[in-house]
N, C-alpha and C. Protein backbone atom coordinates (compact mmCIF):
# COMPACT_ATOMS: atom_id res chain seq x y z
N UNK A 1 -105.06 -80.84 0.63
CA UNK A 1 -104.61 -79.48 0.79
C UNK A 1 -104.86 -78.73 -0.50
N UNK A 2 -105.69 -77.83 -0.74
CA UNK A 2 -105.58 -76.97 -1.43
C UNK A 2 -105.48 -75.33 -1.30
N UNK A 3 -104.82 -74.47 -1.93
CA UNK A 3 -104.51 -72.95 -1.60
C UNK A 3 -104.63 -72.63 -2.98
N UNK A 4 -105.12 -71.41 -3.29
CA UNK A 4 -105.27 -70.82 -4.22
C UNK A 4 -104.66 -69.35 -4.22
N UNK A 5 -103.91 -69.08 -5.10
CA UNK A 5 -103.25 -67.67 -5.22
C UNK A 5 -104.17 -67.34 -6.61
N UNK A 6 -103.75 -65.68 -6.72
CA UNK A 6 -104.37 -65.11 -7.92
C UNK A 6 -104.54 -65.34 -9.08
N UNK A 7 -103.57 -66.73 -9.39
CA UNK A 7 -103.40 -67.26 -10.47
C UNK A 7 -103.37 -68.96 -10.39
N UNK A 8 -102.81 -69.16 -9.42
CA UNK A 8 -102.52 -71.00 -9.34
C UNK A 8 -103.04 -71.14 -8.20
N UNK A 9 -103.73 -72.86 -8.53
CA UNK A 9 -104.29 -73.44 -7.47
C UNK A 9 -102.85 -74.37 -7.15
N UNK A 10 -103.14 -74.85 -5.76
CA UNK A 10 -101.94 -76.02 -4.97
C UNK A 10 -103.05 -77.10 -4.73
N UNK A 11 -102.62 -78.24 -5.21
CA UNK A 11 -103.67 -79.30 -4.73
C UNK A 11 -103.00 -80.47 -4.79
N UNK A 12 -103.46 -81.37 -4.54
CA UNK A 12 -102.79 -82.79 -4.27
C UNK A 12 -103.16 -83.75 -5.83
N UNK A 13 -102.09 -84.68 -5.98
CA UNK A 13 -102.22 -85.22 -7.37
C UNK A 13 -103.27 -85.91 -7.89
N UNK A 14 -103.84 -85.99 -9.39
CA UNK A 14 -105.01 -86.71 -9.67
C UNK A 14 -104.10 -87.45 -10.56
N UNK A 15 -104.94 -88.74 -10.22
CA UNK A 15 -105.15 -89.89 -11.89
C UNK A 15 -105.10 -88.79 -12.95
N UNK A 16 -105.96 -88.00 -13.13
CA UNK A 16 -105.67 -87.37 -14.17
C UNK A 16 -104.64 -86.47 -14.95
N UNK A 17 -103.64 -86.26 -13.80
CA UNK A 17 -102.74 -84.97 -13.83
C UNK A 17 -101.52 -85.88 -14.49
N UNK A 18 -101.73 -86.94 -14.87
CA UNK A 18 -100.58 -87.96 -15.60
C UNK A 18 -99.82 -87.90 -16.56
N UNK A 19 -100.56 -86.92 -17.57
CA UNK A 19 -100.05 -86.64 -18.91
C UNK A 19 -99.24 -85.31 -18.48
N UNK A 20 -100.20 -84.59 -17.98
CA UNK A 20 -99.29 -83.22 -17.48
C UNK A 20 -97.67 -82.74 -16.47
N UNK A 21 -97.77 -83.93 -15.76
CA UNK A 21 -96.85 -84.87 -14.85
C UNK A 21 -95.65 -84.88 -15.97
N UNK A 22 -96.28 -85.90 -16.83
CA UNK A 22 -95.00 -86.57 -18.04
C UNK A 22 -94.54 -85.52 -19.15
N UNK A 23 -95.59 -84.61 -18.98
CA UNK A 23 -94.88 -83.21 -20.24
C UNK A 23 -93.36 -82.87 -19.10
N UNK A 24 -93.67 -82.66 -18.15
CA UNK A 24 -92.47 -82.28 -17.35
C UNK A 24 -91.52 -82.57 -16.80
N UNK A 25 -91.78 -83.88 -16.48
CA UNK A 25 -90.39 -84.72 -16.06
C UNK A 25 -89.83 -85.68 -17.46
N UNK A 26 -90.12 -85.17 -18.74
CA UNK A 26 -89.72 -86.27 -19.68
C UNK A 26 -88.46 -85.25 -20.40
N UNK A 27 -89.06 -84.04 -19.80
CA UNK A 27 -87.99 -82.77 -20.57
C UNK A 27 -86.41 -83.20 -19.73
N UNK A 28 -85.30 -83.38 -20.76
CA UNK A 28 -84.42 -83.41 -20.22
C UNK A 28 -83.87 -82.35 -19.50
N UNK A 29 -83.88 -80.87 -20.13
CA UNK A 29 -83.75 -80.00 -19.27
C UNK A 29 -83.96 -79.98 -17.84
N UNK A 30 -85.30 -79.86 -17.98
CA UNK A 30 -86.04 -79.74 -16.16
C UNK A 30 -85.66 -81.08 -15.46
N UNK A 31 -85.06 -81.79 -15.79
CA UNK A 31 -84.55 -82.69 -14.79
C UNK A 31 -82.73 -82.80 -14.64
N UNK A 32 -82.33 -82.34 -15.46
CA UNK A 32 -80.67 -82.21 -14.95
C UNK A 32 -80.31 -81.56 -13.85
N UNK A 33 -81.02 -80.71 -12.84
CA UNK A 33 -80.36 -81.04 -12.15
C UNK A 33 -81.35 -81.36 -11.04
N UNK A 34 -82.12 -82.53 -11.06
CA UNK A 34 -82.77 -83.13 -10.12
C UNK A 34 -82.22 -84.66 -10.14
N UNK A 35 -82.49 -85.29 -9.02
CA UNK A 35 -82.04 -86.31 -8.65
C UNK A 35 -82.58 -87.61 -9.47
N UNK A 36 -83.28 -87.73 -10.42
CA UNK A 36 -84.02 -88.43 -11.08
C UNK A 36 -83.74 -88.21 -12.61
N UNK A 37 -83.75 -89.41 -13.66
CA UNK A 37 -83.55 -89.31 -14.76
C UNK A 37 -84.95 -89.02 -15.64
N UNK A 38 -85.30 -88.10 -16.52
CA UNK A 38 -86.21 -88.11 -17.09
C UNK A 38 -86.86 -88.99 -17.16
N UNK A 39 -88.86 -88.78 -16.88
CA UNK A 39 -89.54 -90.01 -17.50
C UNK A 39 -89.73 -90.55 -18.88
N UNK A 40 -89.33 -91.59 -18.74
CA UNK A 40 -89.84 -92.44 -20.27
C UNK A 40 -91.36 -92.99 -20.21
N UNK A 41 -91.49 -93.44 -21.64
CA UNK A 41 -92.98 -94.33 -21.66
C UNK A 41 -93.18 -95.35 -20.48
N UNK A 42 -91.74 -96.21 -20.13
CA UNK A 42 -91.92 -97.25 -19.87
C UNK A 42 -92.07 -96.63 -18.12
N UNK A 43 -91.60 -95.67 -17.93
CA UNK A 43 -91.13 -95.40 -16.14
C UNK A 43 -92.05 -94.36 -16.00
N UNK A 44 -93.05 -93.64 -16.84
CA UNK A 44 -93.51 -93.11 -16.17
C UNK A 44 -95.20 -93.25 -15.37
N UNK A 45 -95.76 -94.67 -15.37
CA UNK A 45 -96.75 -94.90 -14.53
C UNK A 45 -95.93 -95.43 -13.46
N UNK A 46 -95.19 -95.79 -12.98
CA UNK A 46 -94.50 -95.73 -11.92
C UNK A 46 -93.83 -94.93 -11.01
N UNK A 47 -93.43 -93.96 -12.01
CA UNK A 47 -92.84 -92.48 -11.17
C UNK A 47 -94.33 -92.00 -11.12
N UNK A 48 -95.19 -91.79 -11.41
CA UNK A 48 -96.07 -90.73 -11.09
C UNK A 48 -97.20 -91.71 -9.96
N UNK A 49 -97.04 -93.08 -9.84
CA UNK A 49 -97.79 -93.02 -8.54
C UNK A 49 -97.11 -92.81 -7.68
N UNK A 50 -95.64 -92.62 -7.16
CA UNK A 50 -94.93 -92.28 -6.15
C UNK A 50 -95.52 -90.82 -6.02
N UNK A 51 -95.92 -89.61 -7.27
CA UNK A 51 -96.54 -88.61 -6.93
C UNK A 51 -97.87 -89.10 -5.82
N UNK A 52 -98.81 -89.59 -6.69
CA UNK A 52 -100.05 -90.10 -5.69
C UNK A 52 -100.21 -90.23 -4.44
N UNK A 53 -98.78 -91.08 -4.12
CA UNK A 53 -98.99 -91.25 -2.74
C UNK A 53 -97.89 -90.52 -1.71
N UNK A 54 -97.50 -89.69 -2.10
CA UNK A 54 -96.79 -88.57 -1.49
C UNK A 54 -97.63 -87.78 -1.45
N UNK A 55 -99.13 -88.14 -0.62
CA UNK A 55 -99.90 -86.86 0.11
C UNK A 55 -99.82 -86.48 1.33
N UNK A 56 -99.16 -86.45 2.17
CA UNK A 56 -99.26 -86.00 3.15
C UNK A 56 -97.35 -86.02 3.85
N UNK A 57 -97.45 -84.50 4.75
CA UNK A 57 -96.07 -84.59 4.91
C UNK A 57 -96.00 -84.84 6.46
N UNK A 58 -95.01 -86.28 6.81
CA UNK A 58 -94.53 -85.66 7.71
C UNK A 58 -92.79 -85.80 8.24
N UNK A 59 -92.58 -86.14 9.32
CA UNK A 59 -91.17 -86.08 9.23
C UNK A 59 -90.55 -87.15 8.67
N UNK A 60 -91.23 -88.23 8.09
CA UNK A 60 -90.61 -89.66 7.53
C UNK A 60 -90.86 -89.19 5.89
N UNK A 61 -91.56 -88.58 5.45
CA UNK A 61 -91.96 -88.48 4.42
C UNK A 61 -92.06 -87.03 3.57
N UNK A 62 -92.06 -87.23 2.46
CA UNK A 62 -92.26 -85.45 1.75
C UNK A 62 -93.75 -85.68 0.88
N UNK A 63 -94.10 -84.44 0.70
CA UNK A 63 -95.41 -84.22 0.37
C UNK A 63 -95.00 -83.47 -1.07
N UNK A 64 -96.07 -84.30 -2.21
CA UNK A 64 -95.72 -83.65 -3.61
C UNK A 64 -97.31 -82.79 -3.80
N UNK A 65 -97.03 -81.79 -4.51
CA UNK A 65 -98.63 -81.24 -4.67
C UNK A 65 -98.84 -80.93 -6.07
N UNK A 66 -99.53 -80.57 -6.53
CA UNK A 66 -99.91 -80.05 -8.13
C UNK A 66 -100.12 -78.45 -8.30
N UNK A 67 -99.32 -77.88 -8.95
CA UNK A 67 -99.25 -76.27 -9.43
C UNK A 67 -100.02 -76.45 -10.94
N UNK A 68 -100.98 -76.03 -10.95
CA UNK A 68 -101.98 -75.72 -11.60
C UNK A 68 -102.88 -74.30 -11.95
N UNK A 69 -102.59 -74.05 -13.45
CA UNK A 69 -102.82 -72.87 -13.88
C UNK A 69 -104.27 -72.82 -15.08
N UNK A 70 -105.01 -72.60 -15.04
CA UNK A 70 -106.21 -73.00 -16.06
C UNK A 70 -106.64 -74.14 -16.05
N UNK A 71 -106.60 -74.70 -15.14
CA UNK A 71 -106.94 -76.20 -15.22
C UNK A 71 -105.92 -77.52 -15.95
N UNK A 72 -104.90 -76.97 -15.84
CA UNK A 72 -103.10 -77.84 -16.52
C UNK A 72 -102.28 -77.48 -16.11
N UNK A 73 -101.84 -78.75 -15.39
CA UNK A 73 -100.64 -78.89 -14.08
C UNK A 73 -99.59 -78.69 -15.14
N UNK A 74 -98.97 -77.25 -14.46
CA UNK A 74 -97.84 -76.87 -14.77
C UNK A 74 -96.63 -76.54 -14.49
N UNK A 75 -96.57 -77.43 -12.84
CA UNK A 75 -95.69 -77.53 -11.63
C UNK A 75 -95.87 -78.60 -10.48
N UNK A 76 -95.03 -79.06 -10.08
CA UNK A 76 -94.79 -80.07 -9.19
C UNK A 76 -93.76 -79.30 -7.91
N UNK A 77 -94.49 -79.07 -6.48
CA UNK A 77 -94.34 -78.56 -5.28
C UNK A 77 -93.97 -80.07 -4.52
N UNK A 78 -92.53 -80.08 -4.38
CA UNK A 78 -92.16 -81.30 -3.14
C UNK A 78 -91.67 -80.55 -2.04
N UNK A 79 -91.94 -80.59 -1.07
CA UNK A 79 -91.63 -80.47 0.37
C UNK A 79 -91.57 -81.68 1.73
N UNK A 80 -90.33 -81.42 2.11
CA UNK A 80 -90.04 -82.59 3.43
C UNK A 80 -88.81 -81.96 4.16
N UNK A 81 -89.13 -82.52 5.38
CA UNK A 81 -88.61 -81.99 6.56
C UNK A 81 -86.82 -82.84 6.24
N UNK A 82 -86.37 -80.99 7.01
CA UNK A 82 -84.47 -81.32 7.11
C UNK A 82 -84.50 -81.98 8.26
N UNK A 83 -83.08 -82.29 8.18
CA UNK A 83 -82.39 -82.64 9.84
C UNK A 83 -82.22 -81.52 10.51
N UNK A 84 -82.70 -80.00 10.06
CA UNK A 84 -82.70 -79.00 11.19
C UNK A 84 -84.26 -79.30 11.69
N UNK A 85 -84.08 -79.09 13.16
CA UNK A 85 -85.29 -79.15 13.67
C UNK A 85 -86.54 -78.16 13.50
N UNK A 86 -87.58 -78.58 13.16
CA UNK A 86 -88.74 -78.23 12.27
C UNK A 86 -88.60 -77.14 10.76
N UNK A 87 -87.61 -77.64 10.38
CA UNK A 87 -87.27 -76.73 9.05
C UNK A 87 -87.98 -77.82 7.91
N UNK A 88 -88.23 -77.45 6.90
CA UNK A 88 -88.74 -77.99 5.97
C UNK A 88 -87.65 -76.95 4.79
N UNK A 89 -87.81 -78.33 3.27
CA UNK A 89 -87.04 -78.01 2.05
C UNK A 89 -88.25 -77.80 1.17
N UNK A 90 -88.12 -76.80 -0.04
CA UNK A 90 -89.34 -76.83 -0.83
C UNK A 90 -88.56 -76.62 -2.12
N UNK A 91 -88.94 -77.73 -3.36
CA UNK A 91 -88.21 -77.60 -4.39
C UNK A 91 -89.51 -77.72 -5.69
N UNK A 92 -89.34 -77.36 -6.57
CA UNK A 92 -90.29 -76.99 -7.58
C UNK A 92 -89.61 -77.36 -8.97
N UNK A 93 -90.40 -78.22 -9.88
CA UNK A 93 -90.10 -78.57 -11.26
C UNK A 93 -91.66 -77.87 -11.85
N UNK A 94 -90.99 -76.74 -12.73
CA UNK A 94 -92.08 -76.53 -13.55
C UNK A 94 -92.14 -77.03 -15.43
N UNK A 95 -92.98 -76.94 -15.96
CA UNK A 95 -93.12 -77.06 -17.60
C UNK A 95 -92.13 -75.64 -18.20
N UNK A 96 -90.99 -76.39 -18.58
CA UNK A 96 -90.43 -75.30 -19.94
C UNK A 96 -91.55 -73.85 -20.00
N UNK A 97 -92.73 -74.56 -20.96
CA UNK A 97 -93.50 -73.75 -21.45
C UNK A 97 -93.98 -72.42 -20.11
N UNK A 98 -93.98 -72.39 -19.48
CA UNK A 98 -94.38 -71.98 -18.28
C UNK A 98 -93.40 -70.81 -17.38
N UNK A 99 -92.16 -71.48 -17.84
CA UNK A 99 -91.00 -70.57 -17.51
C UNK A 99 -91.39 -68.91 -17.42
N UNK A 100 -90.75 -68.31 -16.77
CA UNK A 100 -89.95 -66.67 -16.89
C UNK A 100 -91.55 -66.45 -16.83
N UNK A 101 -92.49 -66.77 -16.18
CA UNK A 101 -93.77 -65.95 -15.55
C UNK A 101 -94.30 -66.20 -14.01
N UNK A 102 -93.04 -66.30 -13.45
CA UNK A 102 -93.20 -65.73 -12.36
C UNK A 102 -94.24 -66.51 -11.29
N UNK A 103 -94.18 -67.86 -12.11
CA UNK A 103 -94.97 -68.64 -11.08
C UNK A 103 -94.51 -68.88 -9.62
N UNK A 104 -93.37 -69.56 -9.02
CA UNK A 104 -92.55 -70.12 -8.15
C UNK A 104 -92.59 -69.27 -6.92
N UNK A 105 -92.25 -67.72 -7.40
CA UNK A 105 -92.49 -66.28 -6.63
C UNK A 105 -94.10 -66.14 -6.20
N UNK A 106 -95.11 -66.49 -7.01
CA UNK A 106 -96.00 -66.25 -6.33
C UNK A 106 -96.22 -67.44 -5.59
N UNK A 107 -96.05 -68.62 -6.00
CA UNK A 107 -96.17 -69.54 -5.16
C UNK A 107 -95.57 -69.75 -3.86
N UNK A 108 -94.44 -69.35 -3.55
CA UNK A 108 -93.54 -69.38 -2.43
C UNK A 108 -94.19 -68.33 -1.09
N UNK A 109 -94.77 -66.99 -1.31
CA UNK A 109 -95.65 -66.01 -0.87
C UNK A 109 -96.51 -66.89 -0.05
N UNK A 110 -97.55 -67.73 -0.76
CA UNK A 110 -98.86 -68.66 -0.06
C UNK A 110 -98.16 -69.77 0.85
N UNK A 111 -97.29 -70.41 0.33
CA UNK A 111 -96.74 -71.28 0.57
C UNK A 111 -95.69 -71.20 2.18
């Protein structure tokens, strides 16, 4: 899946997007109030192939995607279906650095 808005592409996770992955979930901030404890050295090739293979959504499963701005993933898009019938949840961890520009808003529009 990929979508492109005026500024960010949506695409599904690379091997490569690993480091960019770990700038963001290692920040304690951006994870207090998510269900997961910041990544460490040791946890984060493990948390990020659970990204990998969270491509595709369906009602057993949630779909993670890559928010990407210049070519550096600077957001993580999870979406999976509620117990309301055909409703879906969409929750977003972006990079600190990235903050207060209005990414999430344009993303939510395509999305």
């Amino acid at each position: 899946m990929d979508i492109t808005t005026d500024r960010l592409k949506i695409r599904s996770f690379r091997e490569t997007d690993i480091e960019d992955l770990f700038e963001i979930y290692s920040n304690k901030n951006t994870c207090r109030f998510l269900l997961h404890e910041p990544w460490t050295s040791s946890t984060k090739d493990e948390e990020f192939q659970k990204k990998l293979v969270t491509n595709q959504l369906t009602q057993d499963t949630a779909i993670s995607l890559a928010c990407e701005l210049d070519n550096k993933v600077i957001g993580d898009i999870s979406i999976w279906y509620t117990e309301m019938k055909e409703t879906v949840e969409i929750g977003f961890a972006f990079n600190d650095v990235y903050s207060r520009k209005g990414c999430p808003i344009n993303l939510e529009k395509r999305i």
